[in-house]
PDB file of N, CA and C in Angstrom:
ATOM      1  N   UNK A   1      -7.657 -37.825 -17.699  1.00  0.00           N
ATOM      2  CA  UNK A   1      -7.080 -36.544 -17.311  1.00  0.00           C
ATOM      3  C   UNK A   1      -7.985 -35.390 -17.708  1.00  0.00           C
ATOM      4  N   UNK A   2      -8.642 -35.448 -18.833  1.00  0.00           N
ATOM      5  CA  UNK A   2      -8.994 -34.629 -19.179  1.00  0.00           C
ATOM      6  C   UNK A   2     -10.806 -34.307 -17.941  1.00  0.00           C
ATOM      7  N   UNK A   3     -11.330 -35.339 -18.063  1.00  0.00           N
ATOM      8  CA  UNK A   3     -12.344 -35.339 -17.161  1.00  0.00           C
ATOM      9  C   UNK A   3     -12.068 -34.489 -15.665  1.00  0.00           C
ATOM     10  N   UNK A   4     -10.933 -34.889 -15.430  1.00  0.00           N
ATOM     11  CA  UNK A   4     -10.231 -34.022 -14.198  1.00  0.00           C
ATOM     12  C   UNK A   4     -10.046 -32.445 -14.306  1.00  0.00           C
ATOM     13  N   UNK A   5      -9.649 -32.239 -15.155  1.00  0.00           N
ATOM     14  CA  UNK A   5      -9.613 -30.588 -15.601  1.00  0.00           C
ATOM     15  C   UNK A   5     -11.075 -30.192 -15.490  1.00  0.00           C
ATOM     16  N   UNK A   6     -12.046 -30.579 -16.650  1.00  0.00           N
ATOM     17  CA  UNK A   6     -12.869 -30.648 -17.117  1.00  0.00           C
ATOM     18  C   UNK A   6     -13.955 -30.666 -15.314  1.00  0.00           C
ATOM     19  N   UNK A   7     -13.897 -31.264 -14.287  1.00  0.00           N
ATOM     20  CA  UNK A   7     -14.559 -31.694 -13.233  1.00  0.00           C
ATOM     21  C   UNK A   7     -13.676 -30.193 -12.043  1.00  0.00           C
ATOM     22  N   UNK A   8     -12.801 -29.882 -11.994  1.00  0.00           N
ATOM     23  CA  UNK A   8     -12.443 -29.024 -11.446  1.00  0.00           C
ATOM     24  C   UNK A   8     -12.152 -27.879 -11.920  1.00  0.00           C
ATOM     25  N   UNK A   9     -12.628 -27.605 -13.060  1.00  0.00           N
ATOM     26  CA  UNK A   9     -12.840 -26.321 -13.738  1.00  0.00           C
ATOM     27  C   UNK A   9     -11.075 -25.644 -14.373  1.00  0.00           C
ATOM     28  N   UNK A  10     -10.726 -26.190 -14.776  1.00  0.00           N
ATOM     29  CA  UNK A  10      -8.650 -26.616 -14.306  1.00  0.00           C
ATOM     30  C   UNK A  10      -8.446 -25.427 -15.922  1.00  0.00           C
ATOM     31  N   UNK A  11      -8.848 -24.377 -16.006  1.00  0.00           N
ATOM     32  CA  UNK A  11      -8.703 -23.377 -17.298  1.00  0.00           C
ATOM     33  C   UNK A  11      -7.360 -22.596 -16.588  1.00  0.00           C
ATOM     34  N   UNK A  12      -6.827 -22.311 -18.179  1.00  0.00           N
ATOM     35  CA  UNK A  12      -5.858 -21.181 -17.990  1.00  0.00           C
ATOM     36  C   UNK A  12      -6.117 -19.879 -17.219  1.00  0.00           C
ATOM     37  N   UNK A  13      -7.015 -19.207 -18.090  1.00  0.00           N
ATOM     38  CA  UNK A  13      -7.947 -17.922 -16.917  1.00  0.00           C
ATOM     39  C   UNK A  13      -8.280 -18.243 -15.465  1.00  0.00           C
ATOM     40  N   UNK A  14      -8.662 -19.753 -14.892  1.00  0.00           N
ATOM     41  CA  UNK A  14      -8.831 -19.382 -14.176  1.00  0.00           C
ATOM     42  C   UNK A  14      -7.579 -19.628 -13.002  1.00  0.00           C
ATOM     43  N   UNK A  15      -6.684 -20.398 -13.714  1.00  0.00           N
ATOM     44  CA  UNK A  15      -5.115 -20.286 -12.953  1.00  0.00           C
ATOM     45  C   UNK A  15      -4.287 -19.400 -12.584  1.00  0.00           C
ATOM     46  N   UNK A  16      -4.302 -18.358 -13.426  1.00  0.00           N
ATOM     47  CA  UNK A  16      -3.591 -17.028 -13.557  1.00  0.00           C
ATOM     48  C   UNK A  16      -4.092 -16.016 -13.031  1.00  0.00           C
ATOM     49  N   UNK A  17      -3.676 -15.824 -11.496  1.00  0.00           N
ATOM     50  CA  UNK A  17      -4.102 -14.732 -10.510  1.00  0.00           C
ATOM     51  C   UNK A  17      -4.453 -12.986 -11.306  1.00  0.00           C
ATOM     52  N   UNK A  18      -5.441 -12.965 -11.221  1.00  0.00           N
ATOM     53  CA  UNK A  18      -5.927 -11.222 -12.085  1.00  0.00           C
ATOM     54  C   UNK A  18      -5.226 -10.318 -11.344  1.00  0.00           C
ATOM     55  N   UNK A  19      -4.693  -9.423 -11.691  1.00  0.00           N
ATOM     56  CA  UNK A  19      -4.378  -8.421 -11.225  1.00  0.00           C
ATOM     57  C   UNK A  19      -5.758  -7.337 -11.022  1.00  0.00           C
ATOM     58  N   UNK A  20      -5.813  -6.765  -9.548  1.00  0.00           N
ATOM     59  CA  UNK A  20      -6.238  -5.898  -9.390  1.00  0.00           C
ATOM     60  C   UNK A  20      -6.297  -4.243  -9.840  1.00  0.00           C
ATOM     61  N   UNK A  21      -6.966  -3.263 -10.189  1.00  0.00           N
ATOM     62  CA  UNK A  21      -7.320  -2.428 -10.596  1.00  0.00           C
ATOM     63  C   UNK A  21      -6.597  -1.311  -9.318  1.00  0.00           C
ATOM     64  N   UNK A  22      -7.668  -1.731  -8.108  1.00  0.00           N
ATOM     65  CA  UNK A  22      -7.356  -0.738  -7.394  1.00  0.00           C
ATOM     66  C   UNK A  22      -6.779  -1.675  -5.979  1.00  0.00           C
ATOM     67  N   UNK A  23      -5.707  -2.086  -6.344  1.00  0.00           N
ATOM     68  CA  UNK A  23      -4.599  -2.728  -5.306  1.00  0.00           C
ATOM     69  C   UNK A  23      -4.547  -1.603  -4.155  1.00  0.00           C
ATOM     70  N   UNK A  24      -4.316   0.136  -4.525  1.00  0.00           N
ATOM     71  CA  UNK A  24      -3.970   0.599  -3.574  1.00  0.00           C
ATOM     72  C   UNK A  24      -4.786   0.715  -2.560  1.00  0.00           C
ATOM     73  N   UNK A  25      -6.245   0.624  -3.544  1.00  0.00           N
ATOM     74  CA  UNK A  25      -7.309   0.953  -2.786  1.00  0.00           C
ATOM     75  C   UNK A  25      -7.017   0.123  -1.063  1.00  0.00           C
ATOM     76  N   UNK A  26      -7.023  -1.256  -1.883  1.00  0.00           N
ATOM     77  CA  UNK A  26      -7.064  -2.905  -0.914  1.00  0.00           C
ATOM     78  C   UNK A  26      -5.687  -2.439  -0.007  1.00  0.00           C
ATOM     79  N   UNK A  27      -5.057  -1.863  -0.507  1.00  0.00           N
ATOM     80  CA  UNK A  27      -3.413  -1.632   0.215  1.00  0.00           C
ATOM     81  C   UNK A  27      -3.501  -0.627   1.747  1.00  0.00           C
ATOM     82  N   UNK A  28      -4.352   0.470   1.427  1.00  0.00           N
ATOM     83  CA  UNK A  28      -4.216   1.245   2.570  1.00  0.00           C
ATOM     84  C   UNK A  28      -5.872   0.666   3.465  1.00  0.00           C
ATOM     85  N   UNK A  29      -5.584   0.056   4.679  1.00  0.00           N
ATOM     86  CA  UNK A  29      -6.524  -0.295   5.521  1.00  0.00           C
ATOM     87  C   UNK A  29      -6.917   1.041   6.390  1.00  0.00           C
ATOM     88  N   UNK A  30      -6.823   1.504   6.994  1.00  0.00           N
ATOM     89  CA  UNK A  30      -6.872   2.836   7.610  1.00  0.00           C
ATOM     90  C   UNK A  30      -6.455   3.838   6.905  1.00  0.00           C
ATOM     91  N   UNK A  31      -7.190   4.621   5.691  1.00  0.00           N
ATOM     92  CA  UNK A  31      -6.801   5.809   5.450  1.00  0.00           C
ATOM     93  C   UNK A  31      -6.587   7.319   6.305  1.00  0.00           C
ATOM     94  N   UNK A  32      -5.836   7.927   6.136  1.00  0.00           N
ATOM     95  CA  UNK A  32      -5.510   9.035   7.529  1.00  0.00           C
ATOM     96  C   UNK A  32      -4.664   8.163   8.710  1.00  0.00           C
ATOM     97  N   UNK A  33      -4.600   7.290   8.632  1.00  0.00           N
ATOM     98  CA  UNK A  33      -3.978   6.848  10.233  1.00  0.00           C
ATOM     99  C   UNK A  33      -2.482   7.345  10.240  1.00  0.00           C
ATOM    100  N   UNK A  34      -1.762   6.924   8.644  1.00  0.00           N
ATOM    101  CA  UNK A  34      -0.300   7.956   9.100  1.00  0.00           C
ATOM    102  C   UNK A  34      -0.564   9.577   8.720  1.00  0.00           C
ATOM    103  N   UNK A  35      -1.061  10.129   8.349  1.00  0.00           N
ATOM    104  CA  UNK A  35      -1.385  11.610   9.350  1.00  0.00           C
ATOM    105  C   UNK A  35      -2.059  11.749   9.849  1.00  0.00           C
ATOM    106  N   UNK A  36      -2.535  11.108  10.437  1.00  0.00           N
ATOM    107  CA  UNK A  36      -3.060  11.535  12.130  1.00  0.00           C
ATOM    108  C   UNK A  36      -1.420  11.137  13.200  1.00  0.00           C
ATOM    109  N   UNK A  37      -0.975  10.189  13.061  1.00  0.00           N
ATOM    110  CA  UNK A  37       0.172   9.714  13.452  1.00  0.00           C
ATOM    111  C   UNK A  37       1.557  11.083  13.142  1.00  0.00           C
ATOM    112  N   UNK A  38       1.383  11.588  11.890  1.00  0.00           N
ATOM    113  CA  UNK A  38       2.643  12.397  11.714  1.00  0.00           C
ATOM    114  C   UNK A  38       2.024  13.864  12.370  1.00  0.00           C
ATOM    115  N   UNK A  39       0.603  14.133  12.358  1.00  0.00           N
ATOM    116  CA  UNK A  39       0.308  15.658  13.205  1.00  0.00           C
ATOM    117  C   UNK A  39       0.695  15.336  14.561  1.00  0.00           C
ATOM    118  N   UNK A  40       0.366  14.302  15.508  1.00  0.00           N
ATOM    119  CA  UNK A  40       0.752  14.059  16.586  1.00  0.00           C
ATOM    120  C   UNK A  40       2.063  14.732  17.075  1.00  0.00           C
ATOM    121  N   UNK A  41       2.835  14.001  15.851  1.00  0.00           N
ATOM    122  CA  UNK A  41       4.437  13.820  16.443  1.00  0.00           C
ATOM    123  C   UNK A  41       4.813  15.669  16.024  1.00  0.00           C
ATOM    124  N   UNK A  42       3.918  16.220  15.133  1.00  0.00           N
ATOM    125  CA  UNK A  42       4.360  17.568  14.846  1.00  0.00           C
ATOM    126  C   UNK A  42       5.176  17.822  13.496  1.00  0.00           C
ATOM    127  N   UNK A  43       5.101  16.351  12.685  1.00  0.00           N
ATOM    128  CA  UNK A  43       5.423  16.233  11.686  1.00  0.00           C
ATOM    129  C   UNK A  43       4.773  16.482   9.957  1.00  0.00           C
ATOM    130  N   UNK A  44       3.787  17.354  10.257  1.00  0.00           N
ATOM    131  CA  UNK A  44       3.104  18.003   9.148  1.00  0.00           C
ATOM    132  C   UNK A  44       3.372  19.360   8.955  1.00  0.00           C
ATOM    133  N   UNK A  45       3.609  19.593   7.395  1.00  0.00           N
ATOM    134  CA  UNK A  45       3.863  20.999   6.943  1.00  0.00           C
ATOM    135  C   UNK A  45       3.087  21.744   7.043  1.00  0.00           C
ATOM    136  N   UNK A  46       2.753  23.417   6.602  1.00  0.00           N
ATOM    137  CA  UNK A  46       2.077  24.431   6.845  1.00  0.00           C
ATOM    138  C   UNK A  46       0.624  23.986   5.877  1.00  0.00           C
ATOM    139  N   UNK A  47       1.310  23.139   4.072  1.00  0.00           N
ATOM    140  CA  UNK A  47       0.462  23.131   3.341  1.00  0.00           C
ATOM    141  C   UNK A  47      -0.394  21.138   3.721  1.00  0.00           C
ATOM    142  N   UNK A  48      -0.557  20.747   4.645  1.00  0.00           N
ATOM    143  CA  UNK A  48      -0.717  19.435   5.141  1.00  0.00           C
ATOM    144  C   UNK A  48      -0.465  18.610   4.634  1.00  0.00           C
ATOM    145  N   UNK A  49       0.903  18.044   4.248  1.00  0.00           N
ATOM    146  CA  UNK A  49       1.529  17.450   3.683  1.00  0.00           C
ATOM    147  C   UNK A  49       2.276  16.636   4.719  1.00  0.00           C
ATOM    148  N   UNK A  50       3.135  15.832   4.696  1.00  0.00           N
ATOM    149  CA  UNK A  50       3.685  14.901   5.816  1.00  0.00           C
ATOM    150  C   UNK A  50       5.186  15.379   5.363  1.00  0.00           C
ATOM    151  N   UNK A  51       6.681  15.688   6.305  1.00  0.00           N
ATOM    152  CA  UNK A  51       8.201  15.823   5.787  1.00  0.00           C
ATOM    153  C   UNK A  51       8.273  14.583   5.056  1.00  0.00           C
ATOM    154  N   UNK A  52       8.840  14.301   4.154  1.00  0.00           N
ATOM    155  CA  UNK A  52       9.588  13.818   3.840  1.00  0.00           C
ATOM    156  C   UNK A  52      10.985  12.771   5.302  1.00  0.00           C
ATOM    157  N   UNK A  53      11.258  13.975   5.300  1.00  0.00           N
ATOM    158  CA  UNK A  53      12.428  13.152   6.938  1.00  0.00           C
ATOM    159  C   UNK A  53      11.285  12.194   7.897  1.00  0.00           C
ATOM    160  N   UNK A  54      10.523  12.707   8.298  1.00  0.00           N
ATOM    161  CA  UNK A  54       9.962  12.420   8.874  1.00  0.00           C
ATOM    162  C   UNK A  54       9.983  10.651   8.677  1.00  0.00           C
ATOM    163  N   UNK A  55       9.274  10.683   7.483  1.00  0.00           N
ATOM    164  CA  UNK A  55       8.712   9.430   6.560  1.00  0.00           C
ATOM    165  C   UNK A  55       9.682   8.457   6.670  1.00  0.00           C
ATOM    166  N   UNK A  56      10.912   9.317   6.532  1.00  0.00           N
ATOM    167  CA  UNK A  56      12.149   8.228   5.466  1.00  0.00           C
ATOM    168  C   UNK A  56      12.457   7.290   7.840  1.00  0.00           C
ATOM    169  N   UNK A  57      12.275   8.571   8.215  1.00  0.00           N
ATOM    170  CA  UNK A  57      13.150   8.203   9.937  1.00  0.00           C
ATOM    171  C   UNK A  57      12.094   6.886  10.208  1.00  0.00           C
ATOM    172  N   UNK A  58      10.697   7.039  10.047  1.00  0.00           N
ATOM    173  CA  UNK A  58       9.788   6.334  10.447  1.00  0.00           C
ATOM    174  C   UNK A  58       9.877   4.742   9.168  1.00  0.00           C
ATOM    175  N   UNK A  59      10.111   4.940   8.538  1.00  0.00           N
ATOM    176  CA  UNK A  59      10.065   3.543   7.657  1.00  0.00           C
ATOM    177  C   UNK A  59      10.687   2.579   7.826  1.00  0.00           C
ATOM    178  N   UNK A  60      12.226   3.050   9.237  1.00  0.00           N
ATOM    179  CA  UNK A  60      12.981   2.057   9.541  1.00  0.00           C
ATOM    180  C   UNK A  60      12.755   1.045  10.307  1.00  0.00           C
ATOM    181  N   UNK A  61      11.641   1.385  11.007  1.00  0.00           N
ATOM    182  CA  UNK A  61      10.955   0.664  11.738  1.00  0.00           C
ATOM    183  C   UNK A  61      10.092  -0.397  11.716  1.00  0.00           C
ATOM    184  N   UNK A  62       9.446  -1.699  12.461  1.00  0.00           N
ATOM    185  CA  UNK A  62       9.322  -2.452  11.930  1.00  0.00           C
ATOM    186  C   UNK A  62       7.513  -2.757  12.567  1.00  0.00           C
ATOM    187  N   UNK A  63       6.891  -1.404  13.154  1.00  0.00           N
ATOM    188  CA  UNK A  63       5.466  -1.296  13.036  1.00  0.00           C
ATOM    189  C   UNK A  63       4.751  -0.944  11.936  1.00  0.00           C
ATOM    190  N   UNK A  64       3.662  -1.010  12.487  1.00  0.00           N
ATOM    191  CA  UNK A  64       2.523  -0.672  11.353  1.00  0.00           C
ATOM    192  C   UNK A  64       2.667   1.127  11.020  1.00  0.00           C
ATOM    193  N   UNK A  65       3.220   1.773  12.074  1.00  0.00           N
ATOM    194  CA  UNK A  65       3.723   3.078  10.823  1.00  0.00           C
ATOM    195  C   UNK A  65       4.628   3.226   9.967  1.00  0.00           C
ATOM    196  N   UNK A  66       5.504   2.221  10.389  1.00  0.00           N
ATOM    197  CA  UNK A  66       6.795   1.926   9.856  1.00  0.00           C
ATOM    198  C   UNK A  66       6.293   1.512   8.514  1.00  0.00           C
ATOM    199  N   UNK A  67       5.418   0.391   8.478  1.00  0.00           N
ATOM    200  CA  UNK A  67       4.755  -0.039   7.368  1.00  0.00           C
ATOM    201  C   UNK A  67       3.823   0.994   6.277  1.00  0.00           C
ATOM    202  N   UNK A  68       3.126   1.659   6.929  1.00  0.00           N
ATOM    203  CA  UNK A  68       2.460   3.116   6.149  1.00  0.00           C
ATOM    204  C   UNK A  68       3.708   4.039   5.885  1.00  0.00           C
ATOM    205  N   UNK A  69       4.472   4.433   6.811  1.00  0.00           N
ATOM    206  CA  UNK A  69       5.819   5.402   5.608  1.00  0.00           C
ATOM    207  C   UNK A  69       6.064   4.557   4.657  1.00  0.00           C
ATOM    208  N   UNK A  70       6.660   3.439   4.746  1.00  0.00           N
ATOM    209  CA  UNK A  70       7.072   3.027   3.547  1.00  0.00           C
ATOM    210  C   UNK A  70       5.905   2.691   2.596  1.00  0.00           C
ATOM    211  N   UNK A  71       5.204   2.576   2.840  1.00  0.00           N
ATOM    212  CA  UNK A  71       3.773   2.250   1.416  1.00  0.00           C
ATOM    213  C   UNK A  71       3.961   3.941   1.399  1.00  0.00           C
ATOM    214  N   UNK A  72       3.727   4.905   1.892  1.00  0.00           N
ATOM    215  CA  UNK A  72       3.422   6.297   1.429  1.00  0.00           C
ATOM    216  C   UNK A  72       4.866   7.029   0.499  1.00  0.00           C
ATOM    217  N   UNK A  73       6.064   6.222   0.989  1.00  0.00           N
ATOM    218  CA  UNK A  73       7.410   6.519   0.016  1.00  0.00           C
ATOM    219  C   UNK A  73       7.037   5.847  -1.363  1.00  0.00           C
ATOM    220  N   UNK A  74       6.187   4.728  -1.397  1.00  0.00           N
ATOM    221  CA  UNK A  74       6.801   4.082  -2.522  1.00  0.00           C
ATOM    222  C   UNK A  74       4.955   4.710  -3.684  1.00  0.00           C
ATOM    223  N   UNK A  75       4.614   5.209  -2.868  1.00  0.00           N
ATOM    224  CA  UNK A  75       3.053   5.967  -3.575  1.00  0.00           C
ATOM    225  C   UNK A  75       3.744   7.101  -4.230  1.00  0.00           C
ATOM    226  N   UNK A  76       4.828   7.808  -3.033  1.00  0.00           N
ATOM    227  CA  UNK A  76       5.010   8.890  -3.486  1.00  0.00           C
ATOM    228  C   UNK A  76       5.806   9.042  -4.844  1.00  0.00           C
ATOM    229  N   UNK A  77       6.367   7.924  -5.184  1.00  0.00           N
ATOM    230  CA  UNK A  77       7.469   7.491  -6.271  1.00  0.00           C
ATOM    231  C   UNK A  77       6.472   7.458  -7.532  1.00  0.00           C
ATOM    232  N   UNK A  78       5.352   6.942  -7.565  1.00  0.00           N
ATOM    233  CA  UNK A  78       4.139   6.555  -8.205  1.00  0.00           C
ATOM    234  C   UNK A  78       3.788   8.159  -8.992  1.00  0.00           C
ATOM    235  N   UNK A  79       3.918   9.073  -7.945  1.00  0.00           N
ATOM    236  CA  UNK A  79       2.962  10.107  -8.730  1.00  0.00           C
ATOM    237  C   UNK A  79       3.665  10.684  -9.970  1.00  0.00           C
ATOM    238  N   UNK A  80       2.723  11.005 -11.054  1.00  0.00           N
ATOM    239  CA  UNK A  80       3.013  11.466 -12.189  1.00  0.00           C
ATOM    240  C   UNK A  80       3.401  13.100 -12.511  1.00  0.00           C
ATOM    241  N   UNK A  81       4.694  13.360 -13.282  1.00  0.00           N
ATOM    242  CA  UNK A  81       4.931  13.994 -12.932  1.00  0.00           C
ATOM    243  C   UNK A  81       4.523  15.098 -14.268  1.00  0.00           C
TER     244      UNK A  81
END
């Protein structure tokens, strides 16, 4: 058994998935694509910010903006206050 570990490299470290640093980085594939998507619709504030409504109406949905509101709700939960 042990030769087996030992032959496939079979360590604790290397079993235990690392957590990433910059997940969000890896998380947003197209940065800007949901505002470019929310200026379209006319859904950006004076200071370029995205509503809020906007976000929450669009997250119900089950596209890829649907998918960016909700990653951008749950960022927005993230920021420090």
């Amino acid at each position: 058994m042990q030769q087996l570990v030992k032959k496939l490299n079979l360590k604790r470290e290397n079993l235990v998935p690392r957590k990433s640093k910059n997940w969000i980085k890896g998380a947003i594939k197209k940065p800007g694509a949901l505002k470019a998507t929310a200026k379209r619709a006319g859904a950006l504030k004076a200071d370029g910010t995205i509503k809020k409504t906007w976000l929450k109406e669009k997250a119900k949905g089950s596209g890829k903006t649907a998918q960016r509101a909700r990653l951008a709700i749950t960022l927005g939960k993230m920021k420090k206050k």
